[in-house]
C-alpha atoms as a PDB file:
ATOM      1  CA  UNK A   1      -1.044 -21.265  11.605  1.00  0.00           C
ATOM      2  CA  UNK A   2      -1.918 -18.814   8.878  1.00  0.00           C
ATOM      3  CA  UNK A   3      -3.318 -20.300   6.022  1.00  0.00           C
ATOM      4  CA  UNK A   4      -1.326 -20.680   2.701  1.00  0.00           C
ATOM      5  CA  UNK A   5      -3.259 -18.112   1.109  1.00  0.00           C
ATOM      6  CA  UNK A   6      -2.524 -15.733   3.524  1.00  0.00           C
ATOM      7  CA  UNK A   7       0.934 -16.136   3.858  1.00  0.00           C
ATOM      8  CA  UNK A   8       2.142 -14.494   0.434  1.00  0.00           C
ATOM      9  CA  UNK A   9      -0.151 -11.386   0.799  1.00  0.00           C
ATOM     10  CA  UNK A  10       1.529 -10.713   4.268  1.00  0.00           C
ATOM     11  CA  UNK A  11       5.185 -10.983   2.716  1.00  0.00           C
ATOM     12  CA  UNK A  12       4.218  -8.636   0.307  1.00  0.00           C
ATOM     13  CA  UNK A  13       2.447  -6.332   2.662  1.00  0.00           C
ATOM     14  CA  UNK A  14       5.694  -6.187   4.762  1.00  0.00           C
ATOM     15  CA  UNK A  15       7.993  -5.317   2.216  1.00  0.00           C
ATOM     16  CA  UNK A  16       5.777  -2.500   1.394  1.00  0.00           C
ATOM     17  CA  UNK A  17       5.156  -1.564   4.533  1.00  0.00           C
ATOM     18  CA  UNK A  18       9.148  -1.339   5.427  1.00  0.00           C
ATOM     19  CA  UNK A  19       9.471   0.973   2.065  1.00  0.00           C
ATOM     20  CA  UNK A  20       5.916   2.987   2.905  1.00  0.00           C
ATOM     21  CA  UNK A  21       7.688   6.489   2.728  1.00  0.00           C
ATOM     22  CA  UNK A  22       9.437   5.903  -0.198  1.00  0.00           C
ATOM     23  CA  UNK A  23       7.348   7.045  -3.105  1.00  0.00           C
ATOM     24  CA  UNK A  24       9.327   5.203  -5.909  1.00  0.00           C
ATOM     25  CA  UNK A  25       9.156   1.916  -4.684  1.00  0.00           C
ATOM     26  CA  UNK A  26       7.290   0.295  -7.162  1.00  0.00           C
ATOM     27  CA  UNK A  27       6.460  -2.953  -8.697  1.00  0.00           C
ATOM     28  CA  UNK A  28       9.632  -3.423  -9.997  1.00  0.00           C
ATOM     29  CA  UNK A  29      10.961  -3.108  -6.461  1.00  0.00           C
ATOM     30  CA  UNK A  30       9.157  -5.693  -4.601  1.00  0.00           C
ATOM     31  CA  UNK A  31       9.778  -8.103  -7.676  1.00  0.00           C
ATOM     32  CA  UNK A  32      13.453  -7.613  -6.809  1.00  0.00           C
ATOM     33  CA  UNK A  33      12.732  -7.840  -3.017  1.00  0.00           C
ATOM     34  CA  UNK A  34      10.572 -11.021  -3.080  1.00  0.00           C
ATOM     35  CA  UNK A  35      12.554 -12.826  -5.797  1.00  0.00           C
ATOM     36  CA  UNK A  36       9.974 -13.168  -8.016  1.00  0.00           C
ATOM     37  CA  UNK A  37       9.253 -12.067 -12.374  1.00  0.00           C
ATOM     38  CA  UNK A  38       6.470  -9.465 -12.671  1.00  0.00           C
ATOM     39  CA  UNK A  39       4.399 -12.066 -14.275  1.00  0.00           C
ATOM     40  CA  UNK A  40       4.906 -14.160 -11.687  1.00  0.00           C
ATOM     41  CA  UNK A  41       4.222 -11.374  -8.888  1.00  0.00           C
ATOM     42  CA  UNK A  42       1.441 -10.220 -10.615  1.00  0.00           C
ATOM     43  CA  UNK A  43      -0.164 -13.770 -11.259  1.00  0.00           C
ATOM     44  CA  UNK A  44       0.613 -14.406  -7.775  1.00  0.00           C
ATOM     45  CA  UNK A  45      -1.043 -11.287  -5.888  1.00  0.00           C
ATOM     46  CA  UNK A  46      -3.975 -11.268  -8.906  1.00  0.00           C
ATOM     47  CA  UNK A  47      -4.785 -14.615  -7.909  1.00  0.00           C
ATOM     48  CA  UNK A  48      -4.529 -13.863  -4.646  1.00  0.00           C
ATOM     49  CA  UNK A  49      -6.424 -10.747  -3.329  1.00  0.00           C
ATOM     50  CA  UNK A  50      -8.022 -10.353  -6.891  1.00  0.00           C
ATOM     51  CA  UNK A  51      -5.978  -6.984  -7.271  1.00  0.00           C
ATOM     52  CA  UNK A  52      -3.396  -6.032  -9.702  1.00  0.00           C
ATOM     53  CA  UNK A  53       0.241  -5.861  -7.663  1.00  0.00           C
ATOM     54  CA  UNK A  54      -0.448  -1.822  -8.347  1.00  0.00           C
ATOM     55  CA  UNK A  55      -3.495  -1.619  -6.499  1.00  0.00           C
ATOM     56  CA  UNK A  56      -2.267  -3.959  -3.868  1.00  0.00           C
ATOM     57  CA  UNK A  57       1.137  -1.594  -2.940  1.00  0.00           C
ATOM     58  CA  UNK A  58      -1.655   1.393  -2.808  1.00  0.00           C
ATOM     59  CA  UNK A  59      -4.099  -0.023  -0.881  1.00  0.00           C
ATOM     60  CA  UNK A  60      -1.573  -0.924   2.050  1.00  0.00           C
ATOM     61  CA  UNK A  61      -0.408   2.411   1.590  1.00  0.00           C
ATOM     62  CA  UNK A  62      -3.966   3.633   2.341  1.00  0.00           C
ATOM     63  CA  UNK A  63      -4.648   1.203   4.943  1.00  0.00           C
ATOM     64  CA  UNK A  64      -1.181   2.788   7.057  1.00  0.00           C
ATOM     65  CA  UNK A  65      -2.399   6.139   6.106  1.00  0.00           C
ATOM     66  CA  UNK A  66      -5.508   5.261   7.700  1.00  0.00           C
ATOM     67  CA  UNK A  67      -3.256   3.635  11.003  1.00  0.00           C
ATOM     68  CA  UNK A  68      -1.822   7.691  11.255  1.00  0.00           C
ATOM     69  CA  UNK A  69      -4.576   9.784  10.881  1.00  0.00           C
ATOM     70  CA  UNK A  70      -5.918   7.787  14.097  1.00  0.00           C
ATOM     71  CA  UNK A  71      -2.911   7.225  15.727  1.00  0.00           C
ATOM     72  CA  UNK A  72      -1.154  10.012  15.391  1.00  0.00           C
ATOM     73  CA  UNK A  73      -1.515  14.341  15.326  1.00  0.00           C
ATOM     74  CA  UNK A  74      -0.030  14.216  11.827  1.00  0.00           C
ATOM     75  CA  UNK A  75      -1.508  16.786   8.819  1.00  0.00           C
ATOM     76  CA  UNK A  76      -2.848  15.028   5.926  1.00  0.00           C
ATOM     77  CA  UNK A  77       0.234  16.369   4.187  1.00  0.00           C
ATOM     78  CA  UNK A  78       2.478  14.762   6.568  1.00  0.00           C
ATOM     79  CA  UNK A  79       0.568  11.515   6.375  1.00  0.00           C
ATOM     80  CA  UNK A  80       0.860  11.766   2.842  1.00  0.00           C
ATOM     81  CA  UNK A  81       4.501  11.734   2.465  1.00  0.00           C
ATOM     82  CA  UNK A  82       4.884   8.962   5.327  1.00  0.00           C
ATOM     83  CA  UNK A  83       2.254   6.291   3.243  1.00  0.00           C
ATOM     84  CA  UNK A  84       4.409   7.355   0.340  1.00  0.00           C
ATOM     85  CA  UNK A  85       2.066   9.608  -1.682  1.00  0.00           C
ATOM     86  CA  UNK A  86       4.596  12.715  -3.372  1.00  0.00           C
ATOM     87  CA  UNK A  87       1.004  14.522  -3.846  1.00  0.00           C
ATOM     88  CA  UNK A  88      -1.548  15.368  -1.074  1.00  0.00           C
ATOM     89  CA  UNK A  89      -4.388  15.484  -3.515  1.00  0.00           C
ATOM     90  CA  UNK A  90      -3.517  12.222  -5.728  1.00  0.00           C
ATOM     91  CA  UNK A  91      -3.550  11.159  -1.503  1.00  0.00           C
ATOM     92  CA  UNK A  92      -6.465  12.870  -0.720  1.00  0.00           C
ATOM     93  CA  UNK A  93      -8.437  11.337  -4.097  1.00  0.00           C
ATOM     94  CA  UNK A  94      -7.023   8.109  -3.293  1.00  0.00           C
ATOM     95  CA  UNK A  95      -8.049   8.251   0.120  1.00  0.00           C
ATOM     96  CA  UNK A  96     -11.966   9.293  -0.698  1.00  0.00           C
ATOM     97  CA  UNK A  97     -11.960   6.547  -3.392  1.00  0.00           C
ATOM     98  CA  UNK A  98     -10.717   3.581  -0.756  1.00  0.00           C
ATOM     99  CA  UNK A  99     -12.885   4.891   1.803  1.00  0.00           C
ATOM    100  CA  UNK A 100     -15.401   6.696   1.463  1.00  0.00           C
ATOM    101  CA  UNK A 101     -13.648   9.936   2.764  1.00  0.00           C
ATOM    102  CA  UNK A 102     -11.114  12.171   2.740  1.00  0.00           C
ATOM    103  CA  UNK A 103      -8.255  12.257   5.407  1.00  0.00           C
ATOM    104  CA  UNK A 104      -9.726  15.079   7.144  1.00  0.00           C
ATOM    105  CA  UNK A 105     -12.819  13.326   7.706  1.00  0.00           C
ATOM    106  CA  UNK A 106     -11.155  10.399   8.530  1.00  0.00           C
END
């Protein structure tokens, strides 16, 4: 069984993961989709994964970005738009600043 502590995180990363293309969804969203206030949300994934709900929605973004380059013959453009990113250089400096690279080095 996963442990309490991982449970919440893993809601969270599903709901994002179901809305990944949409660039919009935001905080406010998954507040409404998981039930709970911003305060709580944020206090929640702070406490947590020690990142601000903000950072949490873009680093699962990055982390499925990271899933397509591999998996798939996708541009960096394309996986762009599909993690959700309207820009391919806010991606692309994203991207270098999670890992290290950018998605062509990937």
């Amino acid at each position: 069984m996963a442990s309490m502590e991982k449970v919440f995180p893993n809601k969270i990363r599903k709901i994002i993961q179901v809305h990944l293309e949409e660039e919009n969804f935001s905080v406010d969203d998954l507040t409404s989709e998981i039930g709970l206030s911003k305060t709580q949300l944020w206090r929640k994934i702070k406490a947590e994964t020690g990142k601000s709900a903000n950072q949490f929605i873009r680093e699962v973004r990055l982390k499925e970005a990271a899933k397509l380059i591999i998996e798939s013959e996708y541009t960096a453009s394309e996986v762009s738009y599909r993690a959700g990113f309207s820009s391919l250089s806010y991606f692309s400096k994203c991207f270098h600043d999670y890992f290290g690279y950018i998605p062509e080095e990937f």
